[in-house]
N, C-alpha and C. Protein backbone atom coordinates (compact mmCIF):
# COMPACT_ATOMS: atom_id res chain seq x y z
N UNK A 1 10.59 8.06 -9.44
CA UNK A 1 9.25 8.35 -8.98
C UNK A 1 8.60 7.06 -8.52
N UNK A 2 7.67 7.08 -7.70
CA UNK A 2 7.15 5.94 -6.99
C UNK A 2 5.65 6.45 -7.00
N UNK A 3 4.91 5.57 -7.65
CA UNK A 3 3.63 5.45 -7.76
C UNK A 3 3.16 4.86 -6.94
N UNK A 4 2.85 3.69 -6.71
CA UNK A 4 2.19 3.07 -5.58
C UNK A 4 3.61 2.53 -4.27
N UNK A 5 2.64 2.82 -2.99
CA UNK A 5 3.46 1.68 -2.18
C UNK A 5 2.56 1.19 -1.26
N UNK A 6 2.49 -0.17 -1.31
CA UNK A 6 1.38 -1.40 -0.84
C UNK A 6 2.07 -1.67 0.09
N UNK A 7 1.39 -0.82 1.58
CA UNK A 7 1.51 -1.27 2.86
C UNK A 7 0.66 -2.34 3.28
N UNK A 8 1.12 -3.31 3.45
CA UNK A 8 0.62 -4.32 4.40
C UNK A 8 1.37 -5.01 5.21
N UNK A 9 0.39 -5.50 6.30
CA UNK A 9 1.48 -6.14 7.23
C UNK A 9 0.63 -7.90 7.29
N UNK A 10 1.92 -8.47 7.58
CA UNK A 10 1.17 -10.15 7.47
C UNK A 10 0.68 -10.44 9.02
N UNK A 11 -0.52 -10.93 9.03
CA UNK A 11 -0.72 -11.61 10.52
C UNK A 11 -1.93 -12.44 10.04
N UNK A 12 -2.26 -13.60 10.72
CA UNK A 12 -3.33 -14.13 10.78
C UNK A 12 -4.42 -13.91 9.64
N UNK A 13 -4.29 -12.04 10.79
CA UNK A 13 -5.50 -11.71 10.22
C UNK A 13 -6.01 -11.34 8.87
N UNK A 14 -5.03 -11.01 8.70
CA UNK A 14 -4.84 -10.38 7.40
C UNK A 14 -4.58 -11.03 6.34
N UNK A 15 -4.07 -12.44 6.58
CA UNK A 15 -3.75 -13.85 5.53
C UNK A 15 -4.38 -13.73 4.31
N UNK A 16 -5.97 -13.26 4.28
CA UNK A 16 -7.06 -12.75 3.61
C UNK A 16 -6.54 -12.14 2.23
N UNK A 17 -5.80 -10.88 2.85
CA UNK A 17 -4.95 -10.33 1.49
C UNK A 17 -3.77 -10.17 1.62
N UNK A 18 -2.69 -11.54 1.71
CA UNK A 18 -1.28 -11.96 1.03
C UNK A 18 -1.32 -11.29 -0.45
N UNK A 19 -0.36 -11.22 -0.32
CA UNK A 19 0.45 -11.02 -1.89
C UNK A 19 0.44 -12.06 -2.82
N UNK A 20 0.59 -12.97 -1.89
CA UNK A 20 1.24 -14.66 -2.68
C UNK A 20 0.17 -15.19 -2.86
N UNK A 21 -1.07 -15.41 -2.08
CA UNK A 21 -1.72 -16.05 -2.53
C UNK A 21 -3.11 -15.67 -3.38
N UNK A 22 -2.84 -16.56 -4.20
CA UNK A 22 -3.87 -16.59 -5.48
C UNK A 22 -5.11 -17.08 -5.62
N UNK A 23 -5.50 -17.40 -4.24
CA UNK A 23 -6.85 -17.98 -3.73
C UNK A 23 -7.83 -16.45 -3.82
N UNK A 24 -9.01 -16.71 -3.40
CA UNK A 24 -10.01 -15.87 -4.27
C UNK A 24 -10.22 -14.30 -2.99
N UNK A 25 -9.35 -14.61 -2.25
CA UNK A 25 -9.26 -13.67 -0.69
C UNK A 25 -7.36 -13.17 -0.97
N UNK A 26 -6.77 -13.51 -1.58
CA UNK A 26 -5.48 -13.12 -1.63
C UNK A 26 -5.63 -12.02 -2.32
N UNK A 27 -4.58 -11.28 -2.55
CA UNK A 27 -3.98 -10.09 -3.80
C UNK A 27 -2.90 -10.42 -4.74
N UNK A 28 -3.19 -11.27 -5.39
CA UNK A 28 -1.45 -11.60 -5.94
C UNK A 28 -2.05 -10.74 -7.05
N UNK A 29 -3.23 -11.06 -7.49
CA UNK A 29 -3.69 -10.33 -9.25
C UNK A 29 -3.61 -9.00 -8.93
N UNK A 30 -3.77 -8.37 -7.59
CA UNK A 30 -4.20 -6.97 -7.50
C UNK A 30 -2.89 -6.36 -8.14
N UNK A 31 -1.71 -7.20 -6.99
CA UNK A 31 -0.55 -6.68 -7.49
C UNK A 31 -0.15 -7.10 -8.66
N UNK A 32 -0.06 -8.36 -8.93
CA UNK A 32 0.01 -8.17 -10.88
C UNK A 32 -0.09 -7.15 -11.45
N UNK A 33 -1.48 -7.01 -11.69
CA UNK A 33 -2.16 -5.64 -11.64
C UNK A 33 -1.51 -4.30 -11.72
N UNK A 34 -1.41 -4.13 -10.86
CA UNK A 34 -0.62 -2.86 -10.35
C UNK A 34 0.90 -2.76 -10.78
N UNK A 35 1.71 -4.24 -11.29
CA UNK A 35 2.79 -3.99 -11.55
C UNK A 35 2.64 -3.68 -13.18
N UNK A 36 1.66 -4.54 -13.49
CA UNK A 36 1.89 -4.37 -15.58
C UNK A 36 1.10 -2.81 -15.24
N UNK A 37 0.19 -2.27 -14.62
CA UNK A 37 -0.08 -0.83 -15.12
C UNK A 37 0.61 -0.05 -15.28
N UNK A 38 1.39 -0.17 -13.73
CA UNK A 38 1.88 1.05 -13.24
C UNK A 38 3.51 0.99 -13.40
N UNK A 39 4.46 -0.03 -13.99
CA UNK A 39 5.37 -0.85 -14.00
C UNK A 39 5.77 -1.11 -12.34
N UNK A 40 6.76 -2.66 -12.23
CA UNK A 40 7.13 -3.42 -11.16
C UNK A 40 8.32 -2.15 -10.57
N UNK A 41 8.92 -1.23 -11.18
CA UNK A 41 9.72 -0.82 -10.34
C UNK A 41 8.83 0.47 -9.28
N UNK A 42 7.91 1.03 -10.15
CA UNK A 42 6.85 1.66 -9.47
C UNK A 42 5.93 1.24 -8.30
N UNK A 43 6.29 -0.12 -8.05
CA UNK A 43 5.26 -0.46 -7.22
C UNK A 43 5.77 -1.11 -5.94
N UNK A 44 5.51 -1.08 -4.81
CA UNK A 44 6.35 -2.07 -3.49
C UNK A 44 5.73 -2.06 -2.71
N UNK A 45 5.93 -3.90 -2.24
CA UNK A 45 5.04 -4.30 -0.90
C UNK A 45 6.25 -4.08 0.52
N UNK A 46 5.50 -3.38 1.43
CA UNK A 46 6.50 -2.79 2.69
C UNK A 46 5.47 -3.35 3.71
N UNK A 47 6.32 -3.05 5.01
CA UNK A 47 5.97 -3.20 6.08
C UNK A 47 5.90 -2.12 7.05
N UNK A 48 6.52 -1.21 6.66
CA UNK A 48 6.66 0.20 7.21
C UNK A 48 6.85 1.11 6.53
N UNK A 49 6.30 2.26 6.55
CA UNK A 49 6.50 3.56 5.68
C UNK A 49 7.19 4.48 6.44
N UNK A 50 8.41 4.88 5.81
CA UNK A 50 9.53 6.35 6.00
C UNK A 50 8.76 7.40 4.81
N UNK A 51 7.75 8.05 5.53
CA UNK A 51 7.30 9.18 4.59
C UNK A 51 8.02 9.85 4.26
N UNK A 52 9.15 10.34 4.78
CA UNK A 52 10.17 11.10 3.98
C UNK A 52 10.85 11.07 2.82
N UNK A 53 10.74 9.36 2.19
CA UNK A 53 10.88 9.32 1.38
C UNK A 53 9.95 9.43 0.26
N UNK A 54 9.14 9.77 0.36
CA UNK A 54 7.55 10.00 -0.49
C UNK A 54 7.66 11.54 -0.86
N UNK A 55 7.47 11.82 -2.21
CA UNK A 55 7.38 13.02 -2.55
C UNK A 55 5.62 13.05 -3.23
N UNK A 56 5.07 14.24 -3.55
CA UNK A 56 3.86 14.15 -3.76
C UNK A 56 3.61 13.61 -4.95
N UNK A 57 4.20 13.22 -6.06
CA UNK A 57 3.10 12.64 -7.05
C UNK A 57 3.15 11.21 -6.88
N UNK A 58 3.81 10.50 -5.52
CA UNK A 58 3.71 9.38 -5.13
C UNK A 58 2.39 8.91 -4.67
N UNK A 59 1.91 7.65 -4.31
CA UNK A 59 0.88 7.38 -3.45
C UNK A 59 0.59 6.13 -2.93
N UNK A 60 -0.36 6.26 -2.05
CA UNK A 60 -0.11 4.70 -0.81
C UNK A 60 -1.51 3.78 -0.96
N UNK A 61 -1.37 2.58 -1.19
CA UNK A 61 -2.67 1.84 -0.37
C UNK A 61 -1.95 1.22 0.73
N UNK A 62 -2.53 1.10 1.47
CA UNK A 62 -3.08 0.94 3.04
C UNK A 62 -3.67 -0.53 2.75
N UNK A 63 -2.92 -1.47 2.63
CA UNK A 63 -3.95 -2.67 2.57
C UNK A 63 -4.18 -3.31 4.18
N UNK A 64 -5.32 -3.70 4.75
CA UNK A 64 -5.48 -3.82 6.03
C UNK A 64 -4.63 -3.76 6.66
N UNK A 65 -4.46 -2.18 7.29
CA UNK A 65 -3.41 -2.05 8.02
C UNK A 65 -3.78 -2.73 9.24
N UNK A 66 -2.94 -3.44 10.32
CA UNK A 66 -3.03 -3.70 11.40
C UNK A 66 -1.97 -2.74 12.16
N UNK A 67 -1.68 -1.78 11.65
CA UNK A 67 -0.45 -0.87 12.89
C UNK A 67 -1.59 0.49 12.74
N UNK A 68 -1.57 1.08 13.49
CA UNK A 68 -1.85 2.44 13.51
C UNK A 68 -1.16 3.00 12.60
N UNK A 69 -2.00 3.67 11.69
CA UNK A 69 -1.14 5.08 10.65
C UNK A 69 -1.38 6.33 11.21
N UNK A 70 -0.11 6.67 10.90
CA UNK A 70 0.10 8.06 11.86
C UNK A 70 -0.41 9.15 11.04
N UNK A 71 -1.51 10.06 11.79
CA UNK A 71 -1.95 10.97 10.62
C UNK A 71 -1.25 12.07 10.39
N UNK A 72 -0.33 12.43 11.27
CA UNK A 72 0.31 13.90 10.98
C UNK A 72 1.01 13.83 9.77
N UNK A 73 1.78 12.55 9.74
CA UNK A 73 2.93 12.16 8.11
C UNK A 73 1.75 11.85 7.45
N UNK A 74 0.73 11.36 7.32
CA UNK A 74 0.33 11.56 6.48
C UNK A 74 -0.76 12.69 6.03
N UNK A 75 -1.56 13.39 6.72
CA UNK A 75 -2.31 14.48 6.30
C UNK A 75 -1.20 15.12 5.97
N UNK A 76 0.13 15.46 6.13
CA UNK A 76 1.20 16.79 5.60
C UNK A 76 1.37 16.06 4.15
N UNK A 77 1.42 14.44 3.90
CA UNK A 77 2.08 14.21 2.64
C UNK A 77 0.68 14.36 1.42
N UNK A 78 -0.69 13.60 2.25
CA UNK A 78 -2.18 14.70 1.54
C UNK A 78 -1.55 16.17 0.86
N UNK A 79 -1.54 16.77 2.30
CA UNK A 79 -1.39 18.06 1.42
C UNK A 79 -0.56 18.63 0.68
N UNK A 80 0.50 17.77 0.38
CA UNK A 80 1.62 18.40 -0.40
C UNK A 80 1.31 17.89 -1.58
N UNK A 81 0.00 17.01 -2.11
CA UNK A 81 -0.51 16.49 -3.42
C UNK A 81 0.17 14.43 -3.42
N UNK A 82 0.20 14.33 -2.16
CA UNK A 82 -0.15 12.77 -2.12
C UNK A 82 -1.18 12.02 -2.32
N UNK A 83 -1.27 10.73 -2.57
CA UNK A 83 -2.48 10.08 -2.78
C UNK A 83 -2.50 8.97 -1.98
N UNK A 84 -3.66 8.58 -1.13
CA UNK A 84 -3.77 7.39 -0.47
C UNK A 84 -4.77 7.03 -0.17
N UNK A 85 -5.16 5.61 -0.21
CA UNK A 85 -6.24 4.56 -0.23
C UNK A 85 -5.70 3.97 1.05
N UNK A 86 -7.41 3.40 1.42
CA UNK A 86 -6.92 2.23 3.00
C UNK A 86 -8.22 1.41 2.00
N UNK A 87 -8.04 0.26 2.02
CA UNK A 87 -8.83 -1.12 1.89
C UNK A 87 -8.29 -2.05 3.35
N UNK A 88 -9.71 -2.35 3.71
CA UNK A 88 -10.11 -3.21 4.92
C UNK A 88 -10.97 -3.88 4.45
N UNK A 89 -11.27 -4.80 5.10
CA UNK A 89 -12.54 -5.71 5.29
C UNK A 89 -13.73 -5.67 6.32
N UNK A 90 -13.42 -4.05 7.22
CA UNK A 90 -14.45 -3.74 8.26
C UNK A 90 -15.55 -3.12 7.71
């Protein structure tokens, strides 16, 4: 089972919330975080999502996405009892 999966993609822009860094704009604690809650095998930073592999008691943050998310895979994986968050900075 897969509880979280922490989409983000690295650019520039987004440097803001790295994984790695531990400066006061990074996410390293978020994911800490997220790994002692939820355990480290439950949790993964990607660059692309294969919704097919997502069954519903899974679920996504969206950390500033810079790609377009496609809503059809995801409103079908919503309704099959998915869970998903988008965090931005807009």
């Amino acid at each position: 089972m897969l509880v979280a999966v922490w989409l983000g993609v690295t650019s520039p822009a987004s440097a803001a919330f790295e994984t790695a860094d531990t400066g006061w704009e990074g996410c390293s604690q978020l994911l800490e975080v997220a790994k002692e809650e939820l355990g480290s095998r439950r949790v993964r930073v990607i660059g692309s999502l294969d919704y097919s592999v997502l069954e519903p008691r899974d679920a996504i943050l969206f950390l500033h996405p810079t790609v377009e998310v496609r809503f059809h895979p995801l409103a079908a994986f919503l309704a099959a009892g998915g869970r998903a968050a988008v965090v931005d900075d807009h």
